[in-house]
C-alpha atoms as a PDB file:
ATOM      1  CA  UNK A   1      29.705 -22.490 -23.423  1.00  0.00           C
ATOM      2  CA  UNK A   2      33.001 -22.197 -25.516  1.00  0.00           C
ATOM      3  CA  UNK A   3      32.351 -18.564 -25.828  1.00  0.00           C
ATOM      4  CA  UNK A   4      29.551 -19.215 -28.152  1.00  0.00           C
ATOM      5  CA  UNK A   5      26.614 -17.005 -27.353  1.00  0.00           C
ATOM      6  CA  UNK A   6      23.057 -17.307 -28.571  1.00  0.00           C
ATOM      7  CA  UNK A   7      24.036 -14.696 -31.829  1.00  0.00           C
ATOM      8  CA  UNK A   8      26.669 -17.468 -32.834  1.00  0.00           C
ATOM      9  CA  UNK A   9      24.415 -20.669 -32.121  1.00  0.00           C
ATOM     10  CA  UNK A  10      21.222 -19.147 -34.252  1.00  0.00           C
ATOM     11  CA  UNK A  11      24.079 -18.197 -37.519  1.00  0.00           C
ATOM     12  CA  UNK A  12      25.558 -21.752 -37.046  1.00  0.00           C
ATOM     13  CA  UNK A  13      21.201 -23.232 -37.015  1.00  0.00           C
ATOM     14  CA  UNK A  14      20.922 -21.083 -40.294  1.00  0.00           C
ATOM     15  CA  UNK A  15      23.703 -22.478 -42.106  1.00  0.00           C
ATOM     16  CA  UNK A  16      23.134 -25.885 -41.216  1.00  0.00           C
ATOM     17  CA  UNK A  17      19.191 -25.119 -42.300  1.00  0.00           C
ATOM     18  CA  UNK A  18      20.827 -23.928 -45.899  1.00  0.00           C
ATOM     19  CA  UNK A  19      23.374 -26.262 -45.960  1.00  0.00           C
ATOM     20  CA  UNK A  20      21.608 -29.403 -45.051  1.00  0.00           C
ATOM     21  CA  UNK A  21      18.879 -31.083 -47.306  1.00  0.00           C
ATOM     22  CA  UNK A  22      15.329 -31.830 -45.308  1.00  0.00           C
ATOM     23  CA  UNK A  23      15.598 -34.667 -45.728  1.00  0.00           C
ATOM     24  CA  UNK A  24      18.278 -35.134 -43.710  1.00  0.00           C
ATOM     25  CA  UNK A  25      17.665 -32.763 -40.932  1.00  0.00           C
ATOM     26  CA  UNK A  26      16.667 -36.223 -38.495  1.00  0.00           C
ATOM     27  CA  UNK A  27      19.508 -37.645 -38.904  1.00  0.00           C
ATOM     28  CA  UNK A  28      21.939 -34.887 -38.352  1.00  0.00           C
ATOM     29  CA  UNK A  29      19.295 -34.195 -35.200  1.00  0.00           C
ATOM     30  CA  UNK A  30      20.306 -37.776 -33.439  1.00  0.00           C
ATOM     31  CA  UNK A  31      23.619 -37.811 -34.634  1.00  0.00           C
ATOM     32  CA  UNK A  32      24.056 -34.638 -32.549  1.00  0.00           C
ATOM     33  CA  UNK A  33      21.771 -35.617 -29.666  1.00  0.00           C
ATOM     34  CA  UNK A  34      24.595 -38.966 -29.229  1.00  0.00           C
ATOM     35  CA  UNK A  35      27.091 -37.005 -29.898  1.00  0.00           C
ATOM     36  CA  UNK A  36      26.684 -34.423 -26.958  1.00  0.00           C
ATOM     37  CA  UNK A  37      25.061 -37.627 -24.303  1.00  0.00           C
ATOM     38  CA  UNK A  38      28.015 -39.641 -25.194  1.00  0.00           C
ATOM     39  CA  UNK A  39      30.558 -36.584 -24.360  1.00  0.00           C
ATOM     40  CA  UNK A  40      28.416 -35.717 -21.367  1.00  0.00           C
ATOM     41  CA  UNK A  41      28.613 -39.560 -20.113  1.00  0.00           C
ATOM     42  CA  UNK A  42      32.685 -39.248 -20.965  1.00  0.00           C
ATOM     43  CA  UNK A  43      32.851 -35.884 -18.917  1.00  0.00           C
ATOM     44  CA  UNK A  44      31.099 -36.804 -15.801  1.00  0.00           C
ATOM     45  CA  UNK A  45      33.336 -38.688 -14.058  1.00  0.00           C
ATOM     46  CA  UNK A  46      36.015 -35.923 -14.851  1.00  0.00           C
ATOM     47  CA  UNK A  47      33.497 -32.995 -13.432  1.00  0.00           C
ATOM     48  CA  UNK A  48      32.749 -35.214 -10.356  1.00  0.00           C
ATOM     49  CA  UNK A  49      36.665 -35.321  -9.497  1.00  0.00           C
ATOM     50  CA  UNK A  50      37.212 -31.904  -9.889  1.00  0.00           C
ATOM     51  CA  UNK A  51      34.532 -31.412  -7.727  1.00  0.00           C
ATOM     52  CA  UNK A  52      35.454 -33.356  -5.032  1.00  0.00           C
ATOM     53  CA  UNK A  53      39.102 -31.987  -5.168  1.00  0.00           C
ATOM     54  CA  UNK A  54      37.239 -28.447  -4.768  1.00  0.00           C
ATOM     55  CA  UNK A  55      35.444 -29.597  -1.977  1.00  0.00           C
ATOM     56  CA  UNK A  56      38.016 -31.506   0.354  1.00  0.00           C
ATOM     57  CA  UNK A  57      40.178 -27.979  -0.794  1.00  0.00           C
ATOM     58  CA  UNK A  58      37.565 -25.839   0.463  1.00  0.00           C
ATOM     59  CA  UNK A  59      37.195 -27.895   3.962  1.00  0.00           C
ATOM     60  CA  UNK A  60      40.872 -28.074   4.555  1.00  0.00           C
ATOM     61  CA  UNK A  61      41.087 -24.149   4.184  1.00  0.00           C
ATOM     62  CA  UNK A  62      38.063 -24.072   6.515  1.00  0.00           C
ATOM     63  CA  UNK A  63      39.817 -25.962   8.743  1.00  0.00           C
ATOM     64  CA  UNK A  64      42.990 -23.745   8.570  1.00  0.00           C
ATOM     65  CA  UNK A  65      41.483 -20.727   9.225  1.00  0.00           C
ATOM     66  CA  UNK A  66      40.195 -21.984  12.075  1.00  0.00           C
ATOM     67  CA  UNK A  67      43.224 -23.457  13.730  1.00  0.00           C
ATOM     68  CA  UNK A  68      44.777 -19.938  12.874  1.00  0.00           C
ATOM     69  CA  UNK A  69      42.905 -16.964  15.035  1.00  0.00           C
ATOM     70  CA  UNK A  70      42.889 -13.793  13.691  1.00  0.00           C
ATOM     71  CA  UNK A  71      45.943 -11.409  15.747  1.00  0.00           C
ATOM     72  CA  UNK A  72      44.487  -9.299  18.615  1.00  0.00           C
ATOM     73  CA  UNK A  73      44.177  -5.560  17.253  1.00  0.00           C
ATOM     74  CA  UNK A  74      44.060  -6.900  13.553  1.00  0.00           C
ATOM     75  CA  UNK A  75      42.165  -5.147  10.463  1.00  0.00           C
ATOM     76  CA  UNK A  76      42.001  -5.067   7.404  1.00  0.00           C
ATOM     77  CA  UNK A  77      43.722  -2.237   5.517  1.00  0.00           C
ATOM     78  CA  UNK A  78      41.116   0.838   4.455  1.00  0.00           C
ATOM     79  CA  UNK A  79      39.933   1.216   1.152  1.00  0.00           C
ATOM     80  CA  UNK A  80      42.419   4.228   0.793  1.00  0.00           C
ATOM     81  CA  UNK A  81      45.346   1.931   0.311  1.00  0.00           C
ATOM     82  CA  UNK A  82      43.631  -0.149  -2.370  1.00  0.00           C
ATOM     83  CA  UNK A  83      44.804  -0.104  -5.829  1.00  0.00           C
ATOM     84  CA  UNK A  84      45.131   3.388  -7.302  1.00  0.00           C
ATOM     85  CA  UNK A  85      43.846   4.897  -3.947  1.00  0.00           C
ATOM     86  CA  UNK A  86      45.737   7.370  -2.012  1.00  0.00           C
ATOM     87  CA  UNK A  87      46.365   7.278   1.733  1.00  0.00           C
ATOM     88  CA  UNK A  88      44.184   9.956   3.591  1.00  0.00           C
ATOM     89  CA  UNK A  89      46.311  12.305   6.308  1.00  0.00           C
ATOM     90  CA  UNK A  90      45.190  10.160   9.249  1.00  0.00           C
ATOM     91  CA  UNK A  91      47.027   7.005   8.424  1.00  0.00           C
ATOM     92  CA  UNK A  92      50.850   5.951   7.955  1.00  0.00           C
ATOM     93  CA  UNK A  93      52.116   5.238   5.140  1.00  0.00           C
ATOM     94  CA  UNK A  94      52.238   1.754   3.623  1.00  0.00           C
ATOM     95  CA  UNK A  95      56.007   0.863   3.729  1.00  0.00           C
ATOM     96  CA  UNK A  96      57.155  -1.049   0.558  1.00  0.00           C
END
């Protein structure tokens, strides 16, 4: 979440357990507990689009792949020709 790990979360408890009186420790509780339902309740609706864009993307590629066959004789390239790998004797050459 943000890039704030559980290291970061327990500093951030100990300051706010230093800087924050007892006595006010409830009320900074529910003022946080609104805080994050209110910006849940404001993000939801966003979340639920994105999701549905993901999803009508992911069946139209579906759908595309299979209107598209794969060619007769066709495969993918070996691992040789990946990235920083270097052809073996056997195959030709990867023209550029």
């Amino acid at each position: 979440m943000f890039g704030i790990g559980l290291p970061d979360l327990l500093f951030i408890l100990l300051l706010l357990l230093v800087l924050v009186k007892p006595s006010e420790w409830p009320t900074v509780a529910r003022r946080t507990a609104r805080t994050l339902t209110a910006l849940r309740r404001a993000f939801t609706p966003v979340l639920e689009e994105m999701r549905g864009v993901r999803d009508s993307l992911m069946s139209d590629a579906a759908h595309a792949s299979l209107s598209h066959p794969v060619p007769e004789g066709w495969a993918p390239r070996p691992q040789c020709f990946q990235k920083g790998g270097e052809p073996e004797a056997d195959f030709p050459p990867v023209p550029e």
